[in-house]
C-alpha atoms as a PDB file:
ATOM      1  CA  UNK A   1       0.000   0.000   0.000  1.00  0.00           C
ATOM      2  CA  UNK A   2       1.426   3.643  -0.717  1.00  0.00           C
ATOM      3  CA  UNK A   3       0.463   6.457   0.629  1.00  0.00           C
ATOM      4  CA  UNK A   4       0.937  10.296  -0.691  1.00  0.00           C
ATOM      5  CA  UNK A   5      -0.732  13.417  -0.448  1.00  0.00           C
ATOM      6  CA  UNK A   6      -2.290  15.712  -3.767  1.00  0.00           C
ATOM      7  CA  UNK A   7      -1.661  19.369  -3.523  1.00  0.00           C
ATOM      8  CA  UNK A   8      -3.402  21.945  -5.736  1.00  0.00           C
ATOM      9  CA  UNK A   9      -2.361  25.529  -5.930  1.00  0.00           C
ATOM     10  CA  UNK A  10      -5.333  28.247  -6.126  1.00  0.00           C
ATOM     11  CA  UNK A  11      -3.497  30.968  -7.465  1.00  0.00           C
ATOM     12  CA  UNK A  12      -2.283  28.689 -10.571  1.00  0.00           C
ATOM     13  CA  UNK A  13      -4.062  25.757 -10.703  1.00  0.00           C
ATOM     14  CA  UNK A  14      -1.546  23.481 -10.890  1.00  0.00           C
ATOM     15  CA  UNK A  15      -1.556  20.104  -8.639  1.00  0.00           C
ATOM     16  CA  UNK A  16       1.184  18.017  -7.826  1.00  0.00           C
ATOM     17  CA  UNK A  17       1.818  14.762  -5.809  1.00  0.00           C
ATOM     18  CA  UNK A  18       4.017  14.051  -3.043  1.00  0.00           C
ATOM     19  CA  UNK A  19       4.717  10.119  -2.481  1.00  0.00           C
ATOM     20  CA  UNK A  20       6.720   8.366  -0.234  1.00  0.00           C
ATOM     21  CA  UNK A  21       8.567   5.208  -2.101  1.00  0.00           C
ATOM     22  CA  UNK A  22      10.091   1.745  -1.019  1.00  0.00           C
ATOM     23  CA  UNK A  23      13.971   1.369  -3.060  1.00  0.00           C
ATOM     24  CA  UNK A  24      14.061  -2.059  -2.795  1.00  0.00           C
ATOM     25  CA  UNK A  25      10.450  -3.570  -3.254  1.00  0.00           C
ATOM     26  CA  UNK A  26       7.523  -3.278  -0.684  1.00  0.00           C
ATOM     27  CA  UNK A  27       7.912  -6.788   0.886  1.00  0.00           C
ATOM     28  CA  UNK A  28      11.883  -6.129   1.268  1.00  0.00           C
ATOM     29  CA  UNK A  29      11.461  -2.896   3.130  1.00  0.00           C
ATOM     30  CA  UNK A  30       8.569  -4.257   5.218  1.00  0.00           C
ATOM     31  CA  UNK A  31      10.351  -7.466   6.562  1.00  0.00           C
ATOM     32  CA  UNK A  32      14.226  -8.082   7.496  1.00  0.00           C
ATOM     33  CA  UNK A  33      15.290 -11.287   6.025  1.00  0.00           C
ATOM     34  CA  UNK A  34      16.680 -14.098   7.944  1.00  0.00           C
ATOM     35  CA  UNK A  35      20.125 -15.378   6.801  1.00  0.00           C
ATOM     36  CA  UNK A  36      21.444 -19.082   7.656  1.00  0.00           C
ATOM     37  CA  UNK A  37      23.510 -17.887  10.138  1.00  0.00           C
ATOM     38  CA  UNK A  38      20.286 -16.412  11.937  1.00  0.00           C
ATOM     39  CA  UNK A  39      21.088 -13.203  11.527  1.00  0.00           C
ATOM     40  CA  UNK A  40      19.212 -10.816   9.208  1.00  0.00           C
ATOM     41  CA  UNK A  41      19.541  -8.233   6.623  1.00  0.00           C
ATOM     42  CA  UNK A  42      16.648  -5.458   6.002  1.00  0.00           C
ATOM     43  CA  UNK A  43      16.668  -2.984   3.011  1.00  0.00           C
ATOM     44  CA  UNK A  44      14.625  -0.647   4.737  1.00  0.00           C
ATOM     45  CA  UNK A  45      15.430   2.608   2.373  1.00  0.00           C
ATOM     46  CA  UNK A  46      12.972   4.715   1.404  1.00  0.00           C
ATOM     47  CA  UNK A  47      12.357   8.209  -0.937  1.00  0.00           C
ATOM     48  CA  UNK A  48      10.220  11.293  -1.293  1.00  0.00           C
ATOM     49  CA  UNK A  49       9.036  11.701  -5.110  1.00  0.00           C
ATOM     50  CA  UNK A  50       7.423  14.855  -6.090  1.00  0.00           C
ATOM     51  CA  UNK A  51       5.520  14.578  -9.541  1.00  0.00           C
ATOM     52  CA  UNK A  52       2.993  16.627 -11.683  1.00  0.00           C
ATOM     53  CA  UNK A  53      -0.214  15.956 -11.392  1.00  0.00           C
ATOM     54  CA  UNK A  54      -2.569  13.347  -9.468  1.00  0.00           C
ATOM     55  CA  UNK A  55      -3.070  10.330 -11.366  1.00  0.00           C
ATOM     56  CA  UNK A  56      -6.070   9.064  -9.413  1.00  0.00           C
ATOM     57  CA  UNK A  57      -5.752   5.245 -11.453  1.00  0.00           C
ATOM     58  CA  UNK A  58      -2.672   5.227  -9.556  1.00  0.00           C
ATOM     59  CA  UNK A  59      -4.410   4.760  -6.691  1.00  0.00           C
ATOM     60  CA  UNK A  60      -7.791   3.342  -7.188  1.00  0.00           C
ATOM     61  CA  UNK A  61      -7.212   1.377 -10.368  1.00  0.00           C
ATOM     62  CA  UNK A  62      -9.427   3.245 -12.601  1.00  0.00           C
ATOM     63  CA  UNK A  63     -10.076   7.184 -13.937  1.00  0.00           C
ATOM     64  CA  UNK A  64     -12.787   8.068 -11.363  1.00  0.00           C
ATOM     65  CA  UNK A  65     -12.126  11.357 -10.250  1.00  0.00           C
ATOM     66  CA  UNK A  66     -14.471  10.758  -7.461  1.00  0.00           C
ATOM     67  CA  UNK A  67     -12.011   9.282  -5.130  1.00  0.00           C
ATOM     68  CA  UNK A  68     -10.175  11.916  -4.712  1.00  0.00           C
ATOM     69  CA  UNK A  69     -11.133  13.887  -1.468  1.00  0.00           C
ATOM     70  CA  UNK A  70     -10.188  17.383   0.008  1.00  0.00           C
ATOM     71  CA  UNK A  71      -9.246  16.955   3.256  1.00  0.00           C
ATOM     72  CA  UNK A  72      -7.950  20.181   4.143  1.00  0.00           C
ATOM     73  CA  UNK A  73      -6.678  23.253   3.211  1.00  0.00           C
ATOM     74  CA  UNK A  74      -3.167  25.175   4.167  1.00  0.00           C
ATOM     75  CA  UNK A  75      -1.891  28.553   3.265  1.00  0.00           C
ATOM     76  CA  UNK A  76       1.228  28.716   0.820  1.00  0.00           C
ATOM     77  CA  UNK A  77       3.558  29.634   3.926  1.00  0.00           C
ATOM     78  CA  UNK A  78       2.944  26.457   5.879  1.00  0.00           C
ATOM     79  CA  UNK A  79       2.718  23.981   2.781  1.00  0.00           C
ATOM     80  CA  UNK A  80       6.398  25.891   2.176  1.00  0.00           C
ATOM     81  CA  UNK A  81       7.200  24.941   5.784  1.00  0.00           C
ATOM     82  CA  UNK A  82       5.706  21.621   5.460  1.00  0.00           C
ATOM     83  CA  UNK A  83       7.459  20.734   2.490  1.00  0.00           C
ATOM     84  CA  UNK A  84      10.924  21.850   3.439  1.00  0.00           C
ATOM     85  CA  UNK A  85      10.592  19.571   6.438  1.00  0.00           C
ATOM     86  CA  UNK A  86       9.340  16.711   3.826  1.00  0.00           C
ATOM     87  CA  UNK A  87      12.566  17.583   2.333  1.00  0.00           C
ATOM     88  CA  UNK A  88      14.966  17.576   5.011  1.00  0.00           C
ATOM     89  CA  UNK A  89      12.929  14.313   6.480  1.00  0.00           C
ATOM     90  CA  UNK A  90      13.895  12.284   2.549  1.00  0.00           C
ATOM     91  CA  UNK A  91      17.957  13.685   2.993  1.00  0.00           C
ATOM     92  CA  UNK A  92      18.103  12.736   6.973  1.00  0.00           C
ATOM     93  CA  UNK A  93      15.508  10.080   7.388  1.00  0.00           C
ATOM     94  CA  UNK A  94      15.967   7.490   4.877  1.00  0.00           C
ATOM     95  CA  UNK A  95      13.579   4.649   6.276  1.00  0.00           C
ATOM     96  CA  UNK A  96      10.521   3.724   4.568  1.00  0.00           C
ATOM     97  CA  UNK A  97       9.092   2.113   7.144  1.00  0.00           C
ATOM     98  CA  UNK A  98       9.499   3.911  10.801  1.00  0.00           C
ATOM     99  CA  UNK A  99       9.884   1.038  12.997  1.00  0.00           C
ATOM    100  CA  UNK A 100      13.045  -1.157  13.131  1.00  0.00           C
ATOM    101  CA  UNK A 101      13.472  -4.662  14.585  1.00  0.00           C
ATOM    102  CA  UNK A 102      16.558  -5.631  16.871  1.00  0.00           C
ATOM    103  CA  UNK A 103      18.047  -8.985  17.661  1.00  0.00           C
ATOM    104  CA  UNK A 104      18.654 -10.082  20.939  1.00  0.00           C
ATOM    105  CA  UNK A 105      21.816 -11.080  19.693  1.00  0.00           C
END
């Protein structure tokens, strides 16, 4: 399952989307594997990918427009804010998921 957030501008009318990716396959980055030697290995990476538009079949499997929902709005100076955290989270934070599993080992 992905998740992202649509974002619309009023002034211009131009929408983008903001999507947080796996690197190395969903099932790799949601479960360490266990080697032979009982330790494990987890490719756990993670990016943020800005693109134009919102391609609702992405999501829903088909055009329907209807499944895409407002669910708030922010002023231009907070999604700035917002998205130079987003930003600084993708260069410093690099997990995709954001829980981690430890051996007792």
């Amino acid at each position: 399952m992905h998740d992202a957030l649509g974002f619309r501008s009023q002034q211009t009318g131009r929408n983008w989307t903001m999507e947080w990716y796996e690197l190395d396959q969903l099932f790799n980055c949601t479960f360490p594997h266990v080697l032979q030697n009982d330790s494990f290995i987890w490719c756990d990476q993670g990016a943020l990918c800005v693109y134009n538009g919102i391609v609702d079949s992405m999501w829903n499997g088909s055009s329907d427009l209807s499944m895409l929902k407002k669910v708030g709005q922010i002023s231009g100076k907070n999604y700035n804010t917002w998205a130079s955290w987003a930003v600084n989270d993708n260069d410093t934070g690099v997990y995709y998921e954001t829980w981690t599993v430890y051996s007792d080992n």
